[in-house]
Protein backbone atom coordinates (compact mmCIF):
# COMPACT_ATOMS: atom_id res chain seq x y z
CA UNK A 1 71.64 53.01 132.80
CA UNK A 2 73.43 53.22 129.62
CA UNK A 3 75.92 49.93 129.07
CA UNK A 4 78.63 52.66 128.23
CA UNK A 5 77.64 53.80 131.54
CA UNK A 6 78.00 50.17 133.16
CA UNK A 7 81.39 49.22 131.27
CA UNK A 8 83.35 52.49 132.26
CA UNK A 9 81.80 53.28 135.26
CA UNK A 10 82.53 49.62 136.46
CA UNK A 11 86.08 49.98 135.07
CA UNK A 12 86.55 53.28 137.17
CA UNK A 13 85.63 51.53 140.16
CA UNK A 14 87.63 48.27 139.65
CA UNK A 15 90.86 51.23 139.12
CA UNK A 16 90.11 53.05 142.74
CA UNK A 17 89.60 49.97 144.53
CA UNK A 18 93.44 48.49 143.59
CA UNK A 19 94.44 52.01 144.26
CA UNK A 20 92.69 52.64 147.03
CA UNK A 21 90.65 55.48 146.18
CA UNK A 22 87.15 54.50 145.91
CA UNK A 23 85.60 57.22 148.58
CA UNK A 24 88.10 60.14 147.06
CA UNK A 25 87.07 59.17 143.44
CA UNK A 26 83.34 58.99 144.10
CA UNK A 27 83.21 62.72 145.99
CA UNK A 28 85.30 63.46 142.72
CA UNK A 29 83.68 62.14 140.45
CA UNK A 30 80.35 63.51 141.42
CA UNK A 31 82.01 66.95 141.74
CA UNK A 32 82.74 67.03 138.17
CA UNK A 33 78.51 65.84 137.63
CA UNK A 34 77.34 68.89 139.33
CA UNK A 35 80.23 71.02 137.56
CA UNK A 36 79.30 69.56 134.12
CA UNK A 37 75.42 70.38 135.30
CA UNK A 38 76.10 73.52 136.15
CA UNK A 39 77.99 74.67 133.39
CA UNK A 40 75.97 72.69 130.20
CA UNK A 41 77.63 74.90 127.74
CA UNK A 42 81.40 73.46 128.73
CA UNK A 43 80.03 69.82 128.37
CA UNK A 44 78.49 70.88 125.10
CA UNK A 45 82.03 71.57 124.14
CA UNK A 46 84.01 68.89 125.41
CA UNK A 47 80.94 66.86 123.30
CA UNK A 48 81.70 68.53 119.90
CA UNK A 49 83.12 66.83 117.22
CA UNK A 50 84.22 69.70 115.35
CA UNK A 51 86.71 70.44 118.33
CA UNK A 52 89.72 68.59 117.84
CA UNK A 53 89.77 66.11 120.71
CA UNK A 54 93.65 67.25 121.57
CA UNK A 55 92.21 70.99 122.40
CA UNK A 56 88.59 69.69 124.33
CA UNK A 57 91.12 66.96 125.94
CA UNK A 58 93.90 70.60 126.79
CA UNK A 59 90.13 72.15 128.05
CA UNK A 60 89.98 69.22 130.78
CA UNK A 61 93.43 69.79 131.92
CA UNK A 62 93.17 73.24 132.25
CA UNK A 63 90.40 72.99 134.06
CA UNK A 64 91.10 70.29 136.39
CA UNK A 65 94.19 69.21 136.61
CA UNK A 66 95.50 69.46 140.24
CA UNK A 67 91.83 69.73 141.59
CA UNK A 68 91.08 65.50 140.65
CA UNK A 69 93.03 62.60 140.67
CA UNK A 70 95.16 62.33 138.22
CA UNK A 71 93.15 58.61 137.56
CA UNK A 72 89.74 60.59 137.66
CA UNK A 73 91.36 63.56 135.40
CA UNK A 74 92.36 60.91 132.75
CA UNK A 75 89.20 59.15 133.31
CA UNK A 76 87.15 61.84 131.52
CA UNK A 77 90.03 62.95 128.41
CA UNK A 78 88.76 58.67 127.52
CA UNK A 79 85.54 59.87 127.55
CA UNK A 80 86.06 62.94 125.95
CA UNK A 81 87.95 61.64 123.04
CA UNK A 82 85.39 58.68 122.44
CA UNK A 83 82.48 61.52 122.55
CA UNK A 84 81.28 59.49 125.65
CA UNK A 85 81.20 62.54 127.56
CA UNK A 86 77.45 62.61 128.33
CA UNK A 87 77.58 59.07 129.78
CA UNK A 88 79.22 60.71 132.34
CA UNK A 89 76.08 60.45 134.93
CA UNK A 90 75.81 56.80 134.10
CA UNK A 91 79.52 56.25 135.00
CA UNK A 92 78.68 58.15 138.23
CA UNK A 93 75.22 56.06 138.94
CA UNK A 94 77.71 52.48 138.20
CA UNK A 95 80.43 53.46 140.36
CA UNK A 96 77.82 54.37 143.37
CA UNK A 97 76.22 51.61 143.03
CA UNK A 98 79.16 49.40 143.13
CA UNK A 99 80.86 51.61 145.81
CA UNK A 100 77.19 51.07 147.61
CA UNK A 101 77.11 47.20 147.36
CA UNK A 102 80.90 46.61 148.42
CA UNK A 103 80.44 49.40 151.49
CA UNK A 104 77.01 47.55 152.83
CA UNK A 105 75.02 51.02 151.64
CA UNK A 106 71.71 51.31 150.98
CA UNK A 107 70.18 54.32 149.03
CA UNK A 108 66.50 55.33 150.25
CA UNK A 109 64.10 58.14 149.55
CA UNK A 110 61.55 59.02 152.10
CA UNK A 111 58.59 61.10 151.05
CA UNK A 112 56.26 63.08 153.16
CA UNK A 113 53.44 65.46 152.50
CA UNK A 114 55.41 68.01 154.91
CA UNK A 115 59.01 67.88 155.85
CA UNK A 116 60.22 65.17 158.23
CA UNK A 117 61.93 66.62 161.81
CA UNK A 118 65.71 65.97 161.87
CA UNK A 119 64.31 63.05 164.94
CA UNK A 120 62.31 61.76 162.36
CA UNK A 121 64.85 61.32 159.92
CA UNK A 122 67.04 59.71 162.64
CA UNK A 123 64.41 57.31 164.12
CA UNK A 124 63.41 56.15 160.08
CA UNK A 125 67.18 55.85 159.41
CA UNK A 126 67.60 53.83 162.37
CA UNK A 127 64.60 51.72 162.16
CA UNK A 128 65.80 51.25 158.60
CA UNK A 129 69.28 49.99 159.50
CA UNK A 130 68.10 47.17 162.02
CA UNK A 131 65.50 45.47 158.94
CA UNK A 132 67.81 45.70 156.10
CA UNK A 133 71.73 44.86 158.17
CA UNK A 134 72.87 48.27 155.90
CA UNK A 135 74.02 51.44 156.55
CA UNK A 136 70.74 53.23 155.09
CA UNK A 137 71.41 56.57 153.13
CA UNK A 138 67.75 58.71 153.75
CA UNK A 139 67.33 61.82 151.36
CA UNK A 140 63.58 63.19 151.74
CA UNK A 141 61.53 64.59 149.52
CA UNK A 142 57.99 66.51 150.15
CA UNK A 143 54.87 65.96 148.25
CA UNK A 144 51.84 67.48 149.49
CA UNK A 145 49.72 65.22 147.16
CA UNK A 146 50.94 62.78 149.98
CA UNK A 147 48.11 64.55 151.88
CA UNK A 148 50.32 62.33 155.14
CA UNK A 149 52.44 59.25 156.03
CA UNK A 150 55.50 58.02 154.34
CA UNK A 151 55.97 56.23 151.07
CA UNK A 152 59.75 54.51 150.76
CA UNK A 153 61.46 53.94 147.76
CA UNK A 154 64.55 51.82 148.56
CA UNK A 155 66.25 49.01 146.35
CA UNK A 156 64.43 49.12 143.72
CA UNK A 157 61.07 48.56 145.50
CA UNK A 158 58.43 51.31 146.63
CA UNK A 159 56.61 50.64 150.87
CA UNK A 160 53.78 53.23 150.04
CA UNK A 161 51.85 53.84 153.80
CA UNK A 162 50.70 57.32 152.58
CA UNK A 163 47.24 58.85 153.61
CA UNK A 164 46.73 58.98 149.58
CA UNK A 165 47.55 55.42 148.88
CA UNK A 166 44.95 54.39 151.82
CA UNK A 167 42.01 56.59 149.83
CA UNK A 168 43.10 54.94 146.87
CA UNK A 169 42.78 51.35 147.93
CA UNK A 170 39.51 52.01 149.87
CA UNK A 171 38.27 53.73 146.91
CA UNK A 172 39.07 50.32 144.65
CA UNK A 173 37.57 48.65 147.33
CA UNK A 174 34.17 50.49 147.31
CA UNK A 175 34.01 50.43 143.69
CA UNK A 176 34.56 46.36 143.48
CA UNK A 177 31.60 45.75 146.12
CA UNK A 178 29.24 48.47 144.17
């Protein structure tokens, strides 16, 4: 994460929490990520120098104003008319994770050779919840180089019990007693 990312993000956050705003801001705020991904060519604009920042900064309004929080809305003319406007997903990843840590949220990713059964989800969420005292977030991904089991990447650190990552360490194994 970029520090531009950490300073305004963080500043973001600090503003919805006095205003109370944090869960509307973040759903907004990663709205506008997924617009801005969609539509590359309109951040690509609001990014140009050679566009007066009082016509990229009219572009924002026109586009969103009514739709975002007026806070949110103002938010991104700053970063438009500092040409900060591509630290936009590290604002986004800042404020999450603060929003995260003050909410008692943890972010995991489960992933499986073959898709996981909605009761599977539930009973990993679940068993996830009781050993960390959070409210666990699962997204799942599928990797058939998995070949089966689970490997969890949560806070930063990676639980690998996959069928590959057994091969692997038998195969260091063998080759250390050869």
């Amino acid at each position: 994460m970029t520090k531009i990312g950490t300073i305004y993000g963080g500043a973001l956050y600090e503003l919805a929490v006095e205003e109370g705003l944090e869960a509307e801001m973040l759903d907004e705020l990663e709205q506008v990520e997924q617009l801005l991904a969609a539509w590359p060519d309109y951040e690509k604009l609001l990014a140009l120098p050679s566009v007066p920042k009082a016509q990229r900064c009219q572009a924002l309004d026109e586009a969103l104003r009514g739709r975002i929080q007026p806070y949110l809305l103002n938010f991104l003319k700053i970063l438009t008319e500092r040409g900060q406007i591509r630290a936009l997903r590290d604002c986004r990843k800042e404020y999450r994770a603060r929003y995260n840590e003050a909410h008692g949220i943890l972010e995991a990713t489960a992933v499986a050779a073959v898709p996981l059964s909605e009761a599977q989800k539930t009973a990993l969420t679940e068993k996830l919840n009781k050993l960390t005292g959070k409210t666990v977030q699962l997204a799942v991904k599928v990797d058939p180089a998995c070949l089966g089991g689970v490997r969890l990447e949560m806070g930063g650190a990676e639980f690998d019990g996959t069928v590959q990552a057994r091969l692997d360490a038998l195969r260091r194994s063998l080759a250390a007693t050869v």
